[in-house]
PDB file of N, CA and C in Angstrom:
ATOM      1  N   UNK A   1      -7.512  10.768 -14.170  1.00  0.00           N
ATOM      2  CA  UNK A   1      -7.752   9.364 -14.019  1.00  0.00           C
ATOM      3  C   UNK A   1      -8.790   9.167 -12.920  1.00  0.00           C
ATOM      4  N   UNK A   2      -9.557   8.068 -13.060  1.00  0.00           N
ATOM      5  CA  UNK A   2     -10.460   8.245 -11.948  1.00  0.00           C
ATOM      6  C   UNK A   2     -10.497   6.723 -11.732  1.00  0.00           C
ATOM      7  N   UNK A   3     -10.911   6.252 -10.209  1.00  0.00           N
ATOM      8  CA  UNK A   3     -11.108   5.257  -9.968  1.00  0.00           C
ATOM      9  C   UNK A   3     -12.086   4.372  -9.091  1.00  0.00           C
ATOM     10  N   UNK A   4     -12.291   3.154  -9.372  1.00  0.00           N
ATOM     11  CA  UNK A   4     -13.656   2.761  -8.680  1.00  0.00           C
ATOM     12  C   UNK A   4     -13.440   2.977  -7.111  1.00  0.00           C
ATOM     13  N   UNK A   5     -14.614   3.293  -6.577  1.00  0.00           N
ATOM     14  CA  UNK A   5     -14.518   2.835  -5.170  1.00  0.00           C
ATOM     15  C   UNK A   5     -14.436   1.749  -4.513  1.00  0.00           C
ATOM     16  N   UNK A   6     -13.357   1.240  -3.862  1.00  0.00           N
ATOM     17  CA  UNK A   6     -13.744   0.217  -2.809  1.00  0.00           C
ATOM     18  C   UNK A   6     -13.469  -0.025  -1.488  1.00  0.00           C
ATOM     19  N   UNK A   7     -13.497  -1.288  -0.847  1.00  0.00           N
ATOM     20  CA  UNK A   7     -13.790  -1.697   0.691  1.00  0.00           C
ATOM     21  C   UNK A   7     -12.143  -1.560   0.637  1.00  0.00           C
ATOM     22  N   UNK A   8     -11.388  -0.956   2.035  1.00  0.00           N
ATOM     23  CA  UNK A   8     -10.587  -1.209   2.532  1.00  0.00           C
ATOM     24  C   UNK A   8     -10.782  -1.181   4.072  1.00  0.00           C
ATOM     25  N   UNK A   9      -9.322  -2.034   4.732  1.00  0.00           N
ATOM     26  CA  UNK A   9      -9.619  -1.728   6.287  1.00  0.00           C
ATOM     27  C   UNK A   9      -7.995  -1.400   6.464  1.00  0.00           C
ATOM     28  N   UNK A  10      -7.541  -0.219   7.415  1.00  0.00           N
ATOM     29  CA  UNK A  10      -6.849  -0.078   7.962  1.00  0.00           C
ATOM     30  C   UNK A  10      -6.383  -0.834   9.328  1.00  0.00           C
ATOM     31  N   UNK A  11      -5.701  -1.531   9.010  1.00  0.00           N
ATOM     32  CA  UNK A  11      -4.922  -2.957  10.141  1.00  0.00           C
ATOM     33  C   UNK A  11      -3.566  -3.531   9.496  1.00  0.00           C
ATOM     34  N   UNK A  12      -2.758  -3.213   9.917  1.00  0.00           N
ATOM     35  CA  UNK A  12      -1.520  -4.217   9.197  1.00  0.00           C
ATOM     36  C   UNK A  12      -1.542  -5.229   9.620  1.00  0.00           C
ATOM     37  N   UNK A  13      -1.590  -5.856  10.445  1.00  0.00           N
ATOM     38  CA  UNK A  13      -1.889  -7.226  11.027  1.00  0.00           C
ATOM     39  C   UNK A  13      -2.387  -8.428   9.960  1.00  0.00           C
ATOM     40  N   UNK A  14      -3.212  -8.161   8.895  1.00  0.00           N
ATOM     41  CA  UNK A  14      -3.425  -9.180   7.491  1.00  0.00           C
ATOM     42  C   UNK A  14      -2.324  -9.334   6.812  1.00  0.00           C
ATOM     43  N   UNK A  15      -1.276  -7.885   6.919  1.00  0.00           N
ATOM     44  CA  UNK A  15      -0.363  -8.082   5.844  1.00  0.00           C
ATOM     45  C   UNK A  15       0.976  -8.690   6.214  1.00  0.00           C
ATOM     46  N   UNK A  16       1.021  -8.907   7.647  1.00  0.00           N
ATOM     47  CA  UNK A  16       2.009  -9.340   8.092  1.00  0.00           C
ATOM     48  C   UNK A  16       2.808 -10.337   7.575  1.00  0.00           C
ATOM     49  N   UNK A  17       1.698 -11.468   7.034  1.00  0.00           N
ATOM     50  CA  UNK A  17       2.175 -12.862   6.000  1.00  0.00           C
ATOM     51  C   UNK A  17       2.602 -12.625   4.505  1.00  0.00           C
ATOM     52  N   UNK A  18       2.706 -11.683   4.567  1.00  0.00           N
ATOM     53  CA  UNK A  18       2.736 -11.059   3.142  1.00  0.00           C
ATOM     54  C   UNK A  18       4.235 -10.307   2.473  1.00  0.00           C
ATOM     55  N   UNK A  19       4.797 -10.941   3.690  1.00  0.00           N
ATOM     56  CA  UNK A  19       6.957 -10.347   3.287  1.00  0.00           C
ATOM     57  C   UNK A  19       7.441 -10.554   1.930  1.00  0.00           C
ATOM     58  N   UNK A  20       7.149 -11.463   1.586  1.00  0.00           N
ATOM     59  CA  UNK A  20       7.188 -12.244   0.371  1.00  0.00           C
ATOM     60  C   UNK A  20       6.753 -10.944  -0.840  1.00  0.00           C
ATOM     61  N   UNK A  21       5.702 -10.995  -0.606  1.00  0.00           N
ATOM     62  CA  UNK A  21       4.799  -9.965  -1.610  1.00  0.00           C
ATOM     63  C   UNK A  21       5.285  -8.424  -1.674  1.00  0.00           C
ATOM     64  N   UNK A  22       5.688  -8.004  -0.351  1.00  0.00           N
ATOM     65  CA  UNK A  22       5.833  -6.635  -0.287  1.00  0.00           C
ATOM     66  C   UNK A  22       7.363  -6.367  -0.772  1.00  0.00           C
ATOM     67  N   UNK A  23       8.661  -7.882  -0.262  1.00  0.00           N
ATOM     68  CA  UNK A  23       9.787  -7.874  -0.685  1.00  0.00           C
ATOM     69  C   UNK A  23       9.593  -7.281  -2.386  1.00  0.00           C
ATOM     70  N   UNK A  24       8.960  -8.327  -3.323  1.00  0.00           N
ATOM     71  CA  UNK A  24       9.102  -8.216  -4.329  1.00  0.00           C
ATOM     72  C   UNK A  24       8.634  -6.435  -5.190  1.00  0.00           C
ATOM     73  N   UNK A  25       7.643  -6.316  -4.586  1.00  0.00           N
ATOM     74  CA  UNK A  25       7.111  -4.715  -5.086  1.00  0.00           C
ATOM     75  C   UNK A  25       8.482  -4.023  -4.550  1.00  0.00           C
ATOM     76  N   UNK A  26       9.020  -4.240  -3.422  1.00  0.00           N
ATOM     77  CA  UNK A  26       9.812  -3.251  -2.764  1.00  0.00           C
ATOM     78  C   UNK A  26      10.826  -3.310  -4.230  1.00  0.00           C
ATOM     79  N   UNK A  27      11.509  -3.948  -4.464  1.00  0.00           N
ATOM     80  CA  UNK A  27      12.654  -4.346  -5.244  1.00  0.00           C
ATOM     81  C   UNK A  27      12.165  -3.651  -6.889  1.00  0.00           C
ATOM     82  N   UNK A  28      10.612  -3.586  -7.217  1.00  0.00           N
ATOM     83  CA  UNK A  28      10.510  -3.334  -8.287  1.00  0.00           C
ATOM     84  C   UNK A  28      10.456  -1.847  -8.256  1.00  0.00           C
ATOM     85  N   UNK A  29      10.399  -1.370  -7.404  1.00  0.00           N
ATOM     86  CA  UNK A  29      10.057   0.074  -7.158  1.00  0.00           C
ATOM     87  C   UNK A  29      11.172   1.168  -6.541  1.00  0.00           C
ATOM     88  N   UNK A  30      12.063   0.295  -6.136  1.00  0.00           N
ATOM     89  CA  UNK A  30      13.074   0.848  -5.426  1.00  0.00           C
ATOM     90  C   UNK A  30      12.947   1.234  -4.191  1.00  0.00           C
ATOM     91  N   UNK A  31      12.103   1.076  -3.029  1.00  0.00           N
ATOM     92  CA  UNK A  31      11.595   1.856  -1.859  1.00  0.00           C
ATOM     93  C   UNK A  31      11.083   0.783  -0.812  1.00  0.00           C
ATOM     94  N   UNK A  32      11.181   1.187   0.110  1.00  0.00           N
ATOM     95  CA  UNK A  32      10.759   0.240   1.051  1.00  0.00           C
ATOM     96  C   UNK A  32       9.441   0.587   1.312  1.00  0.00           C
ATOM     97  N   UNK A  33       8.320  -0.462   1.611  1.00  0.00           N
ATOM     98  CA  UNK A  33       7.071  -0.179   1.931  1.00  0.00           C
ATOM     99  C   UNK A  33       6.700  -1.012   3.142  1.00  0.00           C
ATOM    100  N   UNK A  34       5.718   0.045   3.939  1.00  0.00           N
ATOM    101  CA  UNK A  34       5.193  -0.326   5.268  1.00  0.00           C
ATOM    102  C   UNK A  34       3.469  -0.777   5.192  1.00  0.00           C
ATOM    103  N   UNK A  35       3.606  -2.357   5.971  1.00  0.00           N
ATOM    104  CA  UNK A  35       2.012  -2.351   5.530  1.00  0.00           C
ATOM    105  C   UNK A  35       1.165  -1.491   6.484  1.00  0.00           C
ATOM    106  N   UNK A  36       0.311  -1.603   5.728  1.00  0.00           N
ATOM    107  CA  UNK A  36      -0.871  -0.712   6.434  1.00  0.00           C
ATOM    108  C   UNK A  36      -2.505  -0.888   6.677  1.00  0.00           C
ATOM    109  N   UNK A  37      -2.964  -1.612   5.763  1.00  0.00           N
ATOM    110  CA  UNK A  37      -4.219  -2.632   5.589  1.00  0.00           C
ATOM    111  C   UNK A  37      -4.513  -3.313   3.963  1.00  0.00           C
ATOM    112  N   UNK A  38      -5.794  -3.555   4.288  1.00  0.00           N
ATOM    113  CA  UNK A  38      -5.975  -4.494   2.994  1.00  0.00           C
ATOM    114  C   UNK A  38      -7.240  -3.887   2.539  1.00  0.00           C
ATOM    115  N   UNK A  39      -7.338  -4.639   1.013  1.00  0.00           N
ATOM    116  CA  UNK A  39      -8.243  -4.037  -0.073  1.00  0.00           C
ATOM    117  C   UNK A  39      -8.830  -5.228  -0.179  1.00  0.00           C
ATOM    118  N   UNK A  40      -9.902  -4.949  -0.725  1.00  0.00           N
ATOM    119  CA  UNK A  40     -10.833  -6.036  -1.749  1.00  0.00           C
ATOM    120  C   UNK A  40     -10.350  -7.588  -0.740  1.00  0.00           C
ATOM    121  N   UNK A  41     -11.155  -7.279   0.620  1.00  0.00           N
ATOM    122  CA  UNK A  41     -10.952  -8.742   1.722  1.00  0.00           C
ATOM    123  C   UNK A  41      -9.689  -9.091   1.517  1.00  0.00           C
ATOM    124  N   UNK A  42      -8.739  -8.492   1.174  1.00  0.00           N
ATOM    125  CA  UNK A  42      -7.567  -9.376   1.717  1.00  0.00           C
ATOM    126  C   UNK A  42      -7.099  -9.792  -0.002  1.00  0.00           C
ATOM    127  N   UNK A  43      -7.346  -9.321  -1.031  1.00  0.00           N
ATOM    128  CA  UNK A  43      -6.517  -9.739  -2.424  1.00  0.00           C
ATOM    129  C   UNK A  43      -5.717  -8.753  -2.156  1.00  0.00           C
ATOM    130  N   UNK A  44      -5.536  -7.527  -1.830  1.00  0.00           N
ATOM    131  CA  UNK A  44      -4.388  -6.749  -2.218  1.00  0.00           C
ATOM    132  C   UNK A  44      -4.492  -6.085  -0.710  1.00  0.00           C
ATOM    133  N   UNK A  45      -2.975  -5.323  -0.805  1.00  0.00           N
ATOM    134  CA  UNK A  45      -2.550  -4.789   0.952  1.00  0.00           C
ATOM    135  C   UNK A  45      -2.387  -3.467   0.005  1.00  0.00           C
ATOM    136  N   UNK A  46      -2.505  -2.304   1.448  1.00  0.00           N
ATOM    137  CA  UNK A  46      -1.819  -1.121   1.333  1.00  0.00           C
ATOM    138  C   UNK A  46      -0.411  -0.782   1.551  1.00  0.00           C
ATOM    139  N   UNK A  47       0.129   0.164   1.726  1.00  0.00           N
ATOM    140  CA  UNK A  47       1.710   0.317   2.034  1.00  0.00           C
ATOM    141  C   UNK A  47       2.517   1.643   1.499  1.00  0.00           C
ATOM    142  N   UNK A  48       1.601   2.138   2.601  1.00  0.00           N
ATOM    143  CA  UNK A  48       3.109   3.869   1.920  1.00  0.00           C
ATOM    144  C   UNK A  48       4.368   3.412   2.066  1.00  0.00           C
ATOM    145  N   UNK A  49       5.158   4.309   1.027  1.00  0.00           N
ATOM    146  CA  UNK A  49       6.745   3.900   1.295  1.00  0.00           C
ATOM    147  C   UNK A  49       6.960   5.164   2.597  1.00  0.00           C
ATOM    148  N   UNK A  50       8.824   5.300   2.143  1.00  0.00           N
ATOM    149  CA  UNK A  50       9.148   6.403   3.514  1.00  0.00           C
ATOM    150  C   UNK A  50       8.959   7.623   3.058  1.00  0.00           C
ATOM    151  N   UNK A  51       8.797   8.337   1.698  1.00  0.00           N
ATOM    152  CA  UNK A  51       8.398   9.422   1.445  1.00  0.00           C
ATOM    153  C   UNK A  51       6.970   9.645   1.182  1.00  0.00           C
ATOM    154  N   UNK A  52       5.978   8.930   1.862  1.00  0.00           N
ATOM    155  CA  UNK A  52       4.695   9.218   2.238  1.00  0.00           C
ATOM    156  C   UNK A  52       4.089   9.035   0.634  1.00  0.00           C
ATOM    157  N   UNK A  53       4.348   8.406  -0.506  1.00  0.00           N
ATOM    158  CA  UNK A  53       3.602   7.659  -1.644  1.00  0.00           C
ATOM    159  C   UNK A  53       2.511   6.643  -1.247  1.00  0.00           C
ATOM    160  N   UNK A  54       1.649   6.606  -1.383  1.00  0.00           N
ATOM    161  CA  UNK A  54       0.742   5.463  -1.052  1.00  0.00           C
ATOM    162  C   UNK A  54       0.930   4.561  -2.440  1.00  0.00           C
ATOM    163  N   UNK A  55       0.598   3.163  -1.838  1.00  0.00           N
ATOM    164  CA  UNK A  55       1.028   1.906  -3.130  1.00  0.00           C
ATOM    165  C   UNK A  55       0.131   0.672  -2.553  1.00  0.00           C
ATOM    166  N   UNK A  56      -0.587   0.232  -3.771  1.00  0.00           N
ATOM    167  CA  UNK A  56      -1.308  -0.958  -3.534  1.00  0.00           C
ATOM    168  C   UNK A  56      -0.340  -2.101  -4.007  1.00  0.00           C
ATOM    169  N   UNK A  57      -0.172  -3.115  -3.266  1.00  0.00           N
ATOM    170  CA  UNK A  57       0.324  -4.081  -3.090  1.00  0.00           C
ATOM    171  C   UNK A  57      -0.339  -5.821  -3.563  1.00  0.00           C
ATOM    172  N   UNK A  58      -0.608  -6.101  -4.964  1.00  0.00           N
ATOM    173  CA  UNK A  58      -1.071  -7.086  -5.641  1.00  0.00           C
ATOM    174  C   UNK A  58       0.095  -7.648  -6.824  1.00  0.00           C
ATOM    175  N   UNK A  59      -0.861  -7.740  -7.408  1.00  0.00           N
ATOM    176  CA  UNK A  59       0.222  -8.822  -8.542  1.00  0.00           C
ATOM    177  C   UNK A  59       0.845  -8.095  -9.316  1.00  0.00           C
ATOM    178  N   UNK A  60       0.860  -6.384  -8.806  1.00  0.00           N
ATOM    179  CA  UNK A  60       2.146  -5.498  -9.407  1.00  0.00           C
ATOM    180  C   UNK A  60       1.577  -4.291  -8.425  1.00  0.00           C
ATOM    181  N   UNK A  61       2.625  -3.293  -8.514  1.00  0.00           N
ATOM    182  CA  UNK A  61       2.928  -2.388  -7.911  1.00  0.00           C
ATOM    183  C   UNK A  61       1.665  -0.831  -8.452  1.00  0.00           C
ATOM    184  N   UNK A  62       0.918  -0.554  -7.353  1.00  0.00           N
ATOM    185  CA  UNK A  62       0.228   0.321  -7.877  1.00  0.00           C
ATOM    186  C   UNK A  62       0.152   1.893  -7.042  1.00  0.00           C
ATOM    187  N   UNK A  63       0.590   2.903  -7.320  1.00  0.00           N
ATOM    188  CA  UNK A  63       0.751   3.997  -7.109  1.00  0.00           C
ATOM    189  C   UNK A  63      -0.406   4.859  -6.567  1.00  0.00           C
ATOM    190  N   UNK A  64      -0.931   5.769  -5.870  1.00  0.00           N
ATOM    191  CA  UNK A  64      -1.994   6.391  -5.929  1.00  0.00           C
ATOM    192  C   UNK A  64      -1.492   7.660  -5.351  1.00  0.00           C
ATOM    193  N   UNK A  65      -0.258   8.233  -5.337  1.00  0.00           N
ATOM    194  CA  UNK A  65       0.616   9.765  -4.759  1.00  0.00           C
ATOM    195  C   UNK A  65       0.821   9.838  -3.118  1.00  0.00           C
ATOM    196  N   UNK A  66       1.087  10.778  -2.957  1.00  0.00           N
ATOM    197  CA  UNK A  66       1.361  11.331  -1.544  1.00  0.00           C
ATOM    198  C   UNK A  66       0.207  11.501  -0.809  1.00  0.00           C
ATOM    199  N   UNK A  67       0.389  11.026   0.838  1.00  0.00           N
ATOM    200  CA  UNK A  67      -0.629  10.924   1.385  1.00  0.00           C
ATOM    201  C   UNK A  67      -0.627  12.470   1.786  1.00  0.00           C
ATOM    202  N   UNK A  68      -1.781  13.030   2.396  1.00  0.00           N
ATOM    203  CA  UNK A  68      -1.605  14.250   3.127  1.00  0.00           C
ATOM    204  C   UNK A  68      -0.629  14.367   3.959  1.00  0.00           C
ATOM    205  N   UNK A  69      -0.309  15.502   4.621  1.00  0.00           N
ATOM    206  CA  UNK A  69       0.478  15.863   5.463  1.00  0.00           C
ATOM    207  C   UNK A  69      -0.288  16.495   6.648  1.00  0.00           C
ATOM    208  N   UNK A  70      -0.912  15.965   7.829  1.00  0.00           N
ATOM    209  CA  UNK A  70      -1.931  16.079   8.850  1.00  0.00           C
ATOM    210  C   UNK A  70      -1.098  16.968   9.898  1.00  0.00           C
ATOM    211  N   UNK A  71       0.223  17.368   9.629  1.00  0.00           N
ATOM    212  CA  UNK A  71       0.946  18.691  10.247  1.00  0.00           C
ATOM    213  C   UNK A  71       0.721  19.831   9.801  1.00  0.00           C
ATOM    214  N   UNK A  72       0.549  19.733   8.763  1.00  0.00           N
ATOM    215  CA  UNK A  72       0.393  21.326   7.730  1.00  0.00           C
ATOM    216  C   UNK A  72      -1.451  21.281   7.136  1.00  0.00           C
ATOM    217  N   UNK A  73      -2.283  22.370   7.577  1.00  0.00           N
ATOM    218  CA  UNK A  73      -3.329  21.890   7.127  1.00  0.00           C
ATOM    219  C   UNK A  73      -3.227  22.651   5.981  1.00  0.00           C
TER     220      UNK A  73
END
């Protein structure tokens, strides 16, 4: 699968207003997610859960795997 490139910024601070949004993905996914920044100015947030999955956070739940592990090179 391949995917376009785009603008993100690492800041949770945008997603803070966004409980609402992250509640609902949380619930569809089963997992709790932590924000982390935003995509495309602020339409969609980031948010690994607690087993290190990365997930875009918009008008559904989007997956992109496990982040690295920056302990183990």
């Amino acid at each position: 699968m391949t995917r376009a490139r785009g603008q993100f910024e690492l800041d949770p601070m945008p997603a803070m207003g966004e409980a609402d949004r992250f509640a609902e993905r949380e619930e569809e996914i089963g997992r709790h997610l932590f924000p982390l920044g935003k995509l495309g100015h602020g339409h969609a947030f980031l948010g690994p859960d607690e087993h290190g999955e990365s997930y875009v956070v918009a008008g559904w739940p989007a997956r992109f795997g496990r982040m690295p592990n920056s302990a183990h090179p």
